[in-house]
Protein backbone atom coordinates (compact mmCIF):
# COMPACT_ATOMS: atom_id res chain seq x y z
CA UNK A 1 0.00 0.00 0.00
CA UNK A 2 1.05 3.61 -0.95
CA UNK A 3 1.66 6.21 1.59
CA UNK A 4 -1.17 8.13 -0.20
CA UNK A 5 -3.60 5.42 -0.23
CA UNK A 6 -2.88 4.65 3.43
CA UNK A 7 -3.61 8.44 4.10
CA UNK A 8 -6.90 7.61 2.75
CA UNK A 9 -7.55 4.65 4.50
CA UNK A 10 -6.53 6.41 7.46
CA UNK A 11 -9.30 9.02 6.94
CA UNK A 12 -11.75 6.32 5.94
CA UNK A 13 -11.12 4.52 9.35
CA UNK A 14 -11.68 7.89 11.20
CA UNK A 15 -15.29 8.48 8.99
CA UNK A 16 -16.32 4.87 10.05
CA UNK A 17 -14.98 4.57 13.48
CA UNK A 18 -17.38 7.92 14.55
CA UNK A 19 -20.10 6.21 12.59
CA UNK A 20 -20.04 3.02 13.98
CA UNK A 21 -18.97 3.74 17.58
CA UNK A 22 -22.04 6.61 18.09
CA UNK A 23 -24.14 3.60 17.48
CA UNK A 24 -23.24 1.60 20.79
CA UNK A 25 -22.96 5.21 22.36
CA UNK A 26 -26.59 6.23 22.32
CA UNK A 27 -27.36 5.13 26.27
CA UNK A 28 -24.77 6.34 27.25
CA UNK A 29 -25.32 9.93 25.87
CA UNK A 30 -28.83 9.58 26.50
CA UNK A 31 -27.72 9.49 30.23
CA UNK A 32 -24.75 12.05 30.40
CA UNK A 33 -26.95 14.32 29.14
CA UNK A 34 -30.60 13.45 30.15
CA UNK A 35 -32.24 13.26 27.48
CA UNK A 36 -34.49 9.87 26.45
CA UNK A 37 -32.83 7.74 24.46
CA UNK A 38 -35.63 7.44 21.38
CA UNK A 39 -34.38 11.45 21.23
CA UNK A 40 -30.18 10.82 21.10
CA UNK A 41 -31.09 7.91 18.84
CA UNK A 42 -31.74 10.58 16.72
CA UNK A 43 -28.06 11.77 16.16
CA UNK A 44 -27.80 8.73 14.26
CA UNK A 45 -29.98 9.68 11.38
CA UNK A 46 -29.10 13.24 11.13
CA UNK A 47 -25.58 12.26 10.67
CA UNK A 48 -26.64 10.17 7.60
CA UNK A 49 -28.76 12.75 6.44
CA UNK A 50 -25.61 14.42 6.36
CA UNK A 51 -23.19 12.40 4.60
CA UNK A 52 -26.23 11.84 2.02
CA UNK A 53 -26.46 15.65 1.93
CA UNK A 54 -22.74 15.96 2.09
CA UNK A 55 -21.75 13.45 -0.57
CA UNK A 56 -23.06 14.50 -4.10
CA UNK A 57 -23.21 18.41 -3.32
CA UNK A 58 -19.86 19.50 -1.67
CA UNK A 59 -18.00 17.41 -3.46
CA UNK A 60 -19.14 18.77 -6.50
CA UNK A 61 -18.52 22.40 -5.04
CA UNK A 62 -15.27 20.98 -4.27
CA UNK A 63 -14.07 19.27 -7.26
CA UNK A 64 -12.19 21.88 -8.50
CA UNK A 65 -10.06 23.10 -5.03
CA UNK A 66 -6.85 21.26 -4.85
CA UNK A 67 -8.11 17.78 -3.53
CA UNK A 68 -5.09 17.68 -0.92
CA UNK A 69 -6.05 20.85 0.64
CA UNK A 70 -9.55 20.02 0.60
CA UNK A 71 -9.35 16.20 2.69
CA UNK A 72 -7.44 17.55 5.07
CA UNK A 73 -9.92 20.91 5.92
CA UNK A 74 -12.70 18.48 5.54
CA UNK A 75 -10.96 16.38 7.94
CA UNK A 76 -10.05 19.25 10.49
CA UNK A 77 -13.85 20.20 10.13
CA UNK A 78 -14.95 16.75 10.79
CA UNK A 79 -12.66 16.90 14.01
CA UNK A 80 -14.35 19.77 15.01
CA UNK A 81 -17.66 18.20 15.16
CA UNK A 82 -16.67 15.18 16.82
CA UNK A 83 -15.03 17.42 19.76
CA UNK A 84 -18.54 19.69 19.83
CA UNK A 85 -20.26 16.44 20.24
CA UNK A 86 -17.91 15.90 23.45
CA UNK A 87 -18.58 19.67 24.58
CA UNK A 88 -22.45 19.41 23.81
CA UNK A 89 -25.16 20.12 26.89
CA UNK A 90 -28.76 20.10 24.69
CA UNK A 91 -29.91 18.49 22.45
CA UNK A 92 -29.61 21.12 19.30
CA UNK A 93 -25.97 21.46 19.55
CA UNK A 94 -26.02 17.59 19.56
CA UNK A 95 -27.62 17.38 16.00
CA UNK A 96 -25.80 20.21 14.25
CA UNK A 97 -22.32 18.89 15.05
CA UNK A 98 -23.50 15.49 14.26
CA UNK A 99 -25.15 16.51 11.13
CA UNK A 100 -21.89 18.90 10.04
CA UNK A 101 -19.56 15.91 11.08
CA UNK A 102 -21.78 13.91 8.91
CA UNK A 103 -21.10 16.63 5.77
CA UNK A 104 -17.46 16.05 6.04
CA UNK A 105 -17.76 12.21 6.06
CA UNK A 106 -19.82 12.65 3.39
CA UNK A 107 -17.26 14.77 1.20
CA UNK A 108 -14.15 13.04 2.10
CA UNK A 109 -15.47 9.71 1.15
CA UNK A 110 -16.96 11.06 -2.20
CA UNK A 111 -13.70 12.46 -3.07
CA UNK A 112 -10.99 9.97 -1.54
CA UNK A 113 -12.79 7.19 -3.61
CA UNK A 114 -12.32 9.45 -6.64
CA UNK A 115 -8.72 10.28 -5.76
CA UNK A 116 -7.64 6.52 -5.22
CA UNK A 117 -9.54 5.87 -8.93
CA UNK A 118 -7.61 8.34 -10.09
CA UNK A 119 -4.46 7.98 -9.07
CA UNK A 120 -3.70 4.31 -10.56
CA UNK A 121 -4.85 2.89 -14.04
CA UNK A 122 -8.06 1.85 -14.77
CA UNK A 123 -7.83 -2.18 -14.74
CA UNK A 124 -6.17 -1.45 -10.70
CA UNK A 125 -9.07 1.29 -9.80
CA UNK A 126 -11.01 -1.23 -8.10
CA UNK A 127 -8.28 -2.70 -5.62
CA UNK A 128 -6.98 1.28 -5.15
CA UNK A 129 -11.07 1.88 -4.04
CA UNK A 130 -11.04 -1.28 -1.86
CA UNK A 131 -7.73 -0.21 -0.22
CA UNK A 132 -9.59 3.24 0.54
CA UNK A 133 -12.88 1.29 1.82
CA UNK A 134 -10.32 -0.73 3.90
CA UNK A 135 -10.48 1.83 6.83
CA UNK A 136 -14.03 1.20 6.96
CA UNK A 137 -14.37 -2.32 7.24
CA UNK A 138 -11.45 -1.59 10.34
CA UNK A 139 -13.85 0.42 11.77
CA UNK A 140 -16.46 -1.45 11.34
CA UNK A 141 -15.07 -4.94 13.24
CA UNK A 142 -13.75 -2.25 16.08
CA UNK A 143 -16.34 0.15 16.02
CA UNK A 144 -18.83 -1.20 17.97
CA UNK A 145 -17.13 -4.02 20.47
CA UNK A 146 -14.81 -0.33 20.85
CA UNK A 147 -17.70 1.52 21.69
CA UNK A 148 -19.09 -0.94 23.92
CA UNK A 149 -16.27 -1.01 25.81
CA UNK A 150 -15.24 2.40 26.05
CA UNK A 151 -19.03 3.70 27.01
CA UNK A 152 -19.09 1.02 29.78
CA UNK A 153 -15.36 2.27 31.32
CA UNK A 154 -14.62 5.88 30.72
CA UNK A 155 -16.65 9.14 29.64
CA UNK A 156 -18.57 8.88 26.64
CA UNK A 157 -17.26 12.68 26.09
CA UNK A 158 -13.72 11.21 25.93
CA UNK A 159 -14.67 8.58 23.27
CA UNK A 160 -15.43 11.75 21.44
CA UNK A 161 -12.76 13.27 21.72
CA UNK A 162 -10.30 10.45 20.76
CA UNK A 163 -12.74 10.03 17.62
CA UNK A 164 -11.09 14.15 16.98
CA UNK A 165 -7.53 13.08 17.44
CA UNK A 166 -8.06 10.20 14.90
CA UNK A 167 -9.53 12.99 12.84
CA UNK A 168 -6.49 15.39 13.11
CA UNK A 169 -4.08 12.97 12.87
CA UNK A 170 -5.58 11.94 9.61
CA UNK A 171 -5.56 14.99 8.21
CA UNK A 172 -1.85 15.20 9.07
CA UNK A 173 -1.32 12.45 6.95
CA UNK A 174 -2.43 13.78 4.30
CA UNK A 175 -0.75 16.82 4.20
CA UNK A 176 2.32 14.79 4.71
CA UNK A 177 1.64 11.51 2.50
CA UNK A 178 -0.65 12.49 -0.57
CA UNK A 179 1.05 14.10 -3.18
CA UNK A 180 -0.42 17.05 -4.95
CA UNK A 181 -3.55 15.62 -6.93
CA UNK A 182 -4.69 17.40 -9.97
CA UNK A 183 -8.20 15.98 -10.93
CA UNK A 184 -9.54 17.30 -14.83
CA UNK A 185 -13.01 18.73 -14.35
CA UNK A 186 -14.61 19.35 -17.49
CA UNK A 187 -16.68 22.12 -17.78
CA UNK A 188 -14.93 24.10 -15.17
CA UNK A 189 -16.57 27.35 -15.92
CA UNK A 190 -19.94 26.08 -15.95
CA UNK A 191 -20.09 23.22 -13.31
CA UNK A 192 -24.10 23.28 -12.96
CA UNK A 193 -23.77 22.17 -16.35
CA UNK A 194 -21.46 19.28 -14.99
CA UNK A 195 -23.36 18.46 -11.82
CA UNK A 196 -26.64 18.62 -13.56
CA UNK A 197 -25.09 16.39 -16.54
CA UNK A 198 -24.08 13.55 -14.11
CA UNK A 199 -27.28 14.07 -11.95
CA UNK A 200 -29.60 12.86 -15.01
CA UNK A 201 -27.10 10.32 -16.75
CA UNK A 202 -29.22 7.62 -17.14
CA UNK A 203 -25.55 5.76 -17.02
CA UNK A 204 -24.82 6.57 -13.90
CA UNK A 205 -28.03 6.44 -12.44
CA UNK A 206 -28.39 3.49 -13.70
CA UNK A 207 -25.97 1.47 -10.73
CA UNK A 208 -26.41 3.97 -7.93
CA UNK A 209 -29.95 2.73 -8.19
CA UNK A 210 -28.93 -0.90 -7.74
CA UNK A 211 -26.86 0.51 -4.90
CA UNK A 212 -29.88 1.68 -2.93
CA UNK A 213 -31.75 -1.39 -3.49
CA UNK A 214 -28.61 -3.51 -2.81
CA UNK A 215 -28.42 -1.81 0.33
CA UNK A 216 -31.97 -1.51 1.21
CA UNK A 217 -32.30 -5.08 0.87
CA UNK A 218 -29.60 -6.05 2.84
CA UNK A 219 -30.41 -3.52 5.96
CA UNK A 220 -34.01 -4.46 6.07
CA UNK A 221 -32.72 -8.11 7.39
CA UNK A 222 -28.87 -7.06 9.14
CA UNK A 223 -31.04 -4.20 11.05
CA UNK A 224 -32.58 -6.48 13.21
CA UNK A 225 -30.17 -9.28 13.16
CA UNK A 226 -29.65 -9.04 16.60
CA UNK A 227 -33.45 -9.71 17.68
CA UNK A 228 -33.41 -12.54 15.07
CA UNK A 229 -30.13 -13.54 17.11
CA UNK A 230 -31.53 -13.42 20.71
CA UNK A 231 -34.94 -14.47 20.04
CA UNK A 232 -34.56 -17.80 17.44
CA UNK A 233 -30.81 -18.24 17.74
CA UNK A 234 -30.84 -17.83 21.94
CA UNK A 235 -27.56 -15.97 21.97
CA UNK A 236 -26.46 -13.70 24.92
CA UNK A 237 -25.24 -10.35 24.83
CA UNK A 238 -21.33 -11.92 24.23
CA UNK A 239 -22.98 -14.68 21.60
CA UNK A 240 -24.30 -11.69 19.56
CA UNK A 241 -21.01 -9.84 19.53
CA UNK A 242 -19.41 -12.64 18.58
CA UNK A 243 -21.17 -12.86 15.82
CA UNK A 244 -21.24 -9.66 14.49
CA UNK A 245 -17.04 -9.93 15.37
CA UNK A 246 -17.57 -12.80 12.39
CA UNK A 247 -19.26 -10.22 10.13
CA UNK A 248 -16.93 -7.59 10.97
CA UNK A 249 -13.81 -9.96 9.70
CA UNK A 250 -15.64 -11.43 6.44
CA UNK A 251 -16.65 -7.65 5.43
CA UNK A 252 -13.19 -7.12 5.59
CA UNK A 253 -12.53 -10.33 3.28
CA UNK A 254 -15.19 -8.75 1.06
CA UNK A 255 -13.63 -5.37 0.28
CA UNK A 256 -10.67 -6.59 -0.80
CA UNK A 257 -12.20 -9.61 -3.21
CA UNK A 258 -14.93 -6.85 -4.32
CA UNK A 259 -12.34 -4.35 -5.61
CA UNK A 260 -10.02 -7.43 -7.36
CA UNK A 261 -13.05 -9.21 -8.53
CA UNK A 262 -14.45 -6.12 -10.22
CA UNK A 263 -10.90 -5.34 -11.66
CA UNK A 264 -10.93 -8.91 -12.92
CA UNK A 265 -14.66 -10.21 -14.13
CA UNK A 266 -16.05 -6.73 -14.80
CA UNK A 267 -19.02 -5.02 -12.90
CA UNK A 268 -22.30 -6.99 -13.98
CA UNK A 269 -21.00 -10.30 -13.03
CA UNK A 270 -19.37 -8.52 -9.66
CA UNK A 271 -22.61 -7.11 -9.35
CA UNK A 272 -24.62 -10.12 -10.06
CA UNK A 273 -21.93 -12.10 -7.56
CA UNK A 274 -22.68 -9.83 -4.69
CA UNK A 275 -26.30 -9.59 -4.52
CA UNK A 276 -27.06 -13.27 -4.88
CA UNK A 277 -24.54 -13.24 -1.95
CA UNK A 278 -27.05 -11.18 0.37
CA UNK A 279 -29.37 -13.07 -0.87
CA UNK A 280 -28.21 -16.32 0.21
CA UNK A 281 -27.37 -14.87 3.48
CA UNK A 282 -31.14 -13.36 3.89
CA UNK A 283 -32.99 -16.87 2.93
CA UNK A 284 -30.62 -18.91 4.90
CA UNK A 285 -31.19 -16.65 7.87
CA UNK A 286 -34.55 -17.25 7.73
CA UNK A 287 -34.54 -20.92 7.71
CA UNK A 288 -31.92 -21.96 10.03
CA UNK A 289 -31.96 -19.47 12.80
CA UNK A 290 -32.12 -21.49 15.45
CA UNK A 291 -28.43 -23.31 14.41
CA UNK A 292 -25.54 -21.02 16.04
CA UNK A 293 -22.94 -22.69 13.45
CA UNK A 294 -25.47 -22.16 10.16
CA UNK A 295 -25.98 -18.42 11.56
CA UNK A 296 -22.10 -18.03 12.11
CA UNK A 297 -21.87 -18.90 8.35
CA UNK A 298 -24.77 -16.88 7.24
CA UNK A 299 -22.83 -13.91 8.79
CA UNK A 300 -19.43 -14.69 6.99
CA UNK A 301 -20.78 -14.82 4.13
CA UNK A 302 -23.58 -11.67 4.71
CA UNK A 303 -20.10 -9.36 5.59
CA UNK A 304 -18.35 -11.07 2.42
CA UNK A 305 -20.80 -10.08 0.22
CA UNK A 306 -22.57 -6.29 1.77
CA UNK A 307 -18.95 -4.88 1.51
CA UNK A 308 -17.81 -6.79 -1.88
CA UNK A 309 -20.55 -4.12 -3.27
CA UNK A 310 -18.95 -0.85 -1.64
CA UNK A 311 -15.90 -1.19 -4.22
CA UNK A 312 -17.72 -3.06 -7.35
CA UNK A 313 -20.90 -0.18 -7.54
CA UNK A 314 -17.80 2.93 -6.59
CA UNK A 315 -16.08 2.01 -9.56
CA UNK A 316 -18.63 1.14 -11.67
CA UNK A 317 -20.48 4.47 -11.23
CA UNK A 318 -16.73 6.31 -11.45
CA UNK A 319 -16.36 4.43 -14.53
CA UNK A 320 -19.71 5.73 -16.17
CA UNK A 321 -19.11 9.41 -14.98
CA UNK A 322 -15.37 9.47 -16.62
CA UNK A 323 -17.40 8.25 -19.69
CA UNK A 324 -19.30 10.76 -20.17
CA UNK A 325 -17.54 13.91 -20.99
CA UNK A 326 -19.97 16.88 -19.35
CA UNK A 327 -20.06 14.57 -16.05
CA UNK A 328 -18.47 14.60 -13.02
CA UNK A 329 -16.70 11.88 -11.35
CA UNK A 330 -16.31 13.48 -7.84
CA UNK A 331 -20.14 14.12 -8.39
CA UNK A 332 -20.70 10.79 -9.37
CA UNK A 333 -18.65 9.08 -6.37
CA UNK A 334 -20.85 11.09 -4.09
CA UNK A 335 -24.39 10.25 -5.71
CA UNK A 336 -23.18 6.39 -4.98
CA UNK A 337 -22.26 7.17 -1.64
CA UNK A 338 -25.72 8.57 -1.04
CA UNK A 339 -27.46 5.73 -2.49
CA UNK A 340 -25.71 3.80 0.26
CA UNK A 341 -27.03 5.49 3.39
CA UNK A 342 -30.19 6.10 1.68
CA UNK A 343 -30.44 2.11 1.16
CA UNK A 344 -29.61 1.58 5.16
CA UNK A 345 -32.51 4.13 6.29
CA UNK A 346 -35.18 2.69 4.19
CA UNK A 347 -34.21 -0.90 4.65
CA UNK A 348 -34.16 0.08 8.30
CA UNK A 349 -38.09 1.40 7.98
CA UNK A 350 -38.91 -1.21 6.15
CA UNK A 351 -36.92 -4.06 8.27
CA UNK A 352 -38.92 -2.18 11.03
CA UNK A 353 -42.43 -2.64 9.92
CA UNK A 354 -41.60 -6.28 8.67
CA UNK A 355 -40.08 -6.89 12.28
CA UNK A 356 -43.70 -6.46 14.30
CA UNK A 357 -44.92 -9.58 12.63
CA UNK A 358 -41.63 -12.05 13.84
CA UNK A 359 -37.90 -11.43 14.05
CA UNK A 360 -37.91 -13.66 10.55
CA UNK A 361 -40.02 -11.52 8.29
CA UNK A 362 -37.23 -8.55 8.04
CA UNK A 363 -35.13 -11.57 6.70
CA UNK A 364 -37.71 -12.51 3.90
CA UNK A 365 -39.05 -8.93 3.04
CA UNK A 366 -35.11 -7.95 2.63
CA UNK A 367 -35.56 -10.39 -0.51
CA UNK A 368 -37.81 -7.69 -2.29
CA UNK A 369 -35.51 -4.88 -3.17
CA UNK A 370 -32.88 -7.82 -4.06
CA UNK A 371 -34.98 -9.32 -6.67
CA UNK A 372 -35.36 -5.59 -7.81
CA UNK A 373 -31.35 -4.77 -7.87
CA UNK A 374 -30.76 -7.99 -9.39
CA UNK A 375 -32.88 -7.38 -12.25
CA UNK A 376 -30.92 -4.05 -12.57
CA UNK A 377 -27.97 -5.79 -12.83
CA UNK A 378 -29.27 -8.34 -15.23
CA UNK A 379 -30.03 -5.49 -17.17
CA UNK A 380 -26.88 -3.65 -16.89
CA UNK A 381 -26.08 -5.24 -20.15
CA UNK A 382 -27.18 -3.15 -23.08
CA UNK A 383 -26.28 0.06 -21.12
CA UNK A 384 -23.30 -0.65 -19.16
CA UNK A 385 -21.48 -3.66 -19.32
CA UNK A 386 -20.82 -3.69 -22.92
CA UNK A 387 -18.90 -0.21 -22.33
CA UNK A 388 -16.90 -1.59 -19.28
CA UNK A 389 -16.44 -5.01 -20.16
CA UNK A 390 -14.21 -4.59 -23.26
CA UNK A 391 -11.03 -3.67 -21.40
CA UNK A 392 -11.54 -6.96 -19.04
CA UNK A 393 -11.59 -8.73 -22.78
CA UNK A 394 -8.79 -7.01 -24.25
C-alpha cells in the first residue's frame, strides 16, 4: 500500500470509526446528558442525512479546489464536530455537530474514492477503491465491540474526543503523505452544467440505483439481526457480539475480493456475484436461525458479500461518470455514496415494519428490493457492461 492510499484509509477509518462507535454510544449519551434515548437515537440519522447531503453536493462544489487541501480541511472540520459532540449540553448542539460531522464524512469519502480511482490505471481502480474502503471495514469490526467497551469504562465525552484526534491525525497524513492531486473537471466554468449532466445520466443512475436497493435489501434483514439472534438463535449479549465480530472480519474479506473481482470479471458479473450473496445470506437466515454454526456462516458470508458491493458499484459508477464527458466523477462518487445510506434508512423502515410480525419476516421482506437490484444488474447489459467489459476482454 502507498503512503497516499494509506492516508486515505486512514481518513476512511476515522469516517467509520465515529459512525459506527455513536451507534453503541446512544445510552450512554442519553444518560450524560438526560435526554431519552428514542431522542439521542436521533443523532444517528441526522448524521446520515448528512453524509447523504454531504456526498453529491460539496464534493461537487469541491471538485475543483486542490483535492489535498480540501481532505485535510474536511478532515479538520470533521474533528471539530466530533469534539462539539464531546462539549455538547442540549440536544440542538447535539444534531448540528452530528449533522456537520456527517457533511465532512460525506465529502471526504466522495472524493478519496475518486482520488484513489484516479491515481492508478483503470484495470487497478477497483483494488486502489477497496484499499480506501479498507479503513471502513477496520472500523467497522472495532467500532462497535470499541464503543461498547469504552461507554461502559470511561466518559462517553472522551470517546469523542479520541474520535477528533483520529480525525487530526488523519488529516496530518495527508498533508504529509498524498502528493499534490490534480483531478480534470470538465466544464470548469460552468459546473451546474457538470453536476446537472451527471445528476440525469441515465448511465450513472443506472448502478447507484442498484446501490440503494442492494443496500436496502440487505439492511431491512442485518437491522434487526440481533433480535433474530436473541430471540430464534438464543444468543447472549457476548454470543451476539461474537457474531457480528464474524461479520466484521468477512466484510473485511469482502472489500478486498470486491475491488479485485471487479478489476478482474467486470461489474455486472461482480454485481450479479454480490447480490445473490445477500441473498443467500437473507434466505438462509430465515430458515436456520435457530443453528448457532449455520448463523455463524450466514454472517461470513452476509459481511463477504454487503462490503464486496462498496468497491464493485464505486467504480462502476466512477467508470460511467469518466465516460461521459460533461459529467463529473467526484459528483458521481458522491451520488453512490448517497445511495448507500439512503439504502440503510429505508431498509431500516422497512426491516422495522416487517419486524412487528416475527424477528424472521425482516429476513424474507429484505428479498424484495434484491430481486429488484438484481434485475438491474441483469439489465446492466445493453447500457453498461458492454462499455466496461471490453477492457476486461482485451
Amino acid at each position: 500500500m502507498s503512503l497516499a492510499l494509506f492516508a486515505l484509509s486512514l481518513c476512511t477509518f476515522a469516517l467509520g470509526l465515529a459512525e459506527f462507535v455513536a451507534v453503541s454510544l446512544v445510552p450512554a449519551v442519553a444518560a450524560g446528558t438526560h435526554l431519552n434515548v428514542s431522542s439521542v437515537g436521533m443523532m444517528i440519522g441526522i448524521y446520515a442525512i448528512g453524509v447523504s447531503i454531504g456526498a453529491p453536493t460539496l464534493s461537487a462544489l469541491l471538485a475543483k479546489s486542490p483535492r489535498k487541501t480540501v481532505l485535510a480541511v474536511c478532515m479538520l472540520v470533521f474533528a471539530a464536530g466530533n469534539i462539539g459532540t464531546a462539549l455538547t449540553s442540549s440536544m440542538a448542539m447535539l444534531l448540528l455537530t452530528r449533522f456537520i460531522a456527517g457533511l465532512m464524512h460525506g465529502v471526504v469519502i466522495a472524493l478519496a474514492a475518486s482520488t484513489a480511482a484516479s491515481a492508478v490505471s483503470q484495470e487497478k481502480s477497483g483494488n486502489a477503491i477497496a484499499t480506501v474502503f479498507a479503513g471502513l471495514t477496520v472500523a467497522l469490526m472495532l467500532g462497535v465491540p470499541l464503543g461498547t467497551l469504552a461507554g461502559s469504562h470511561f466518559a462517553w465525552q472522551d470517546v469523542f474526543f479520541t474520535l477528533g484526534g483520529i480525525s487530526i491525525a488523519a488529516a496530518i497524513a495527508v498533508l504529509f503523505f498524498m502528493p499534490k492531486v490534480t483531478i480534470k473537471v470538465e466544464n470548469i466554468n460552468e459546473p451546474s452544467i457538470s453536476v446537472w449532466s451527471t445528476l440525469t445520466d441515465r448511465q450513472i443512475l443506472h448502478p447507484v440505483v442498484i446501490t440503494a436497493l442492494t443496500y436496502a435489501g440487505s439492511f431491512t434483514g442485518f437491522t434487526y439481526i440481533s433480535v433474530l439472534l436473541a430471540q430464534n438463535t438464543h444468543l447472549g449479549a457476548s454470543g451476539i457480539t461474537g457474531m457480528f465480530a464474524i461479520y466484521g472480519v468477512a466484510a473485511a474479506i469482502g472489500n478486498a475480493l470486491g475491488g479485485r473481482f471487479v478489476d478482474a470479471m467486470g461489474s455486472r458479473a461482480a454485481a450479479i456475484t454480490v447480490i445473490a450473496g445477500i441473498g443467500l445470506a437473507l434466505v438462509n437466515a430465515s430458515l436456520f436461525s435457530s443453528s448457532t454454526l449455520a448463523m455463524s456462516a450466514v454472517m461470513a458470508v452476509w459481511g463477504i458479500a454487503s462490503f464486496g458491493a462498496v468497491p464493485i458499484m464505486q467504480k462502476t459508477v466512477f467508470m460511467m461518470a469518466q465516460g461521459n464527458p460533461v459529467a463529473s466523477p467526484e459528483v458521481a462518487s458522491g451520488m453512490n455514496i448517497a445511495a448507500f445510506n439512503v439504502g440503510i434508512a429505508a431498509g431500516s423502515i422497512l426491516g422495522g415494519i416487517a419486524s412487528l410480525y416475527s424477528a424472521t419476516v425482516p429476513m424474507v421482506v429484505g428479498l424484495l428490493p434484491l430481486l429488484l437490484a438484481a434485475l438491474f444488474a441483469i439489465a446492466i447489459r445493453p447500457a453498461l457492461a458492454i462499455k466496461m467489459d471490453k477492457q476486461y476482454s482485451n
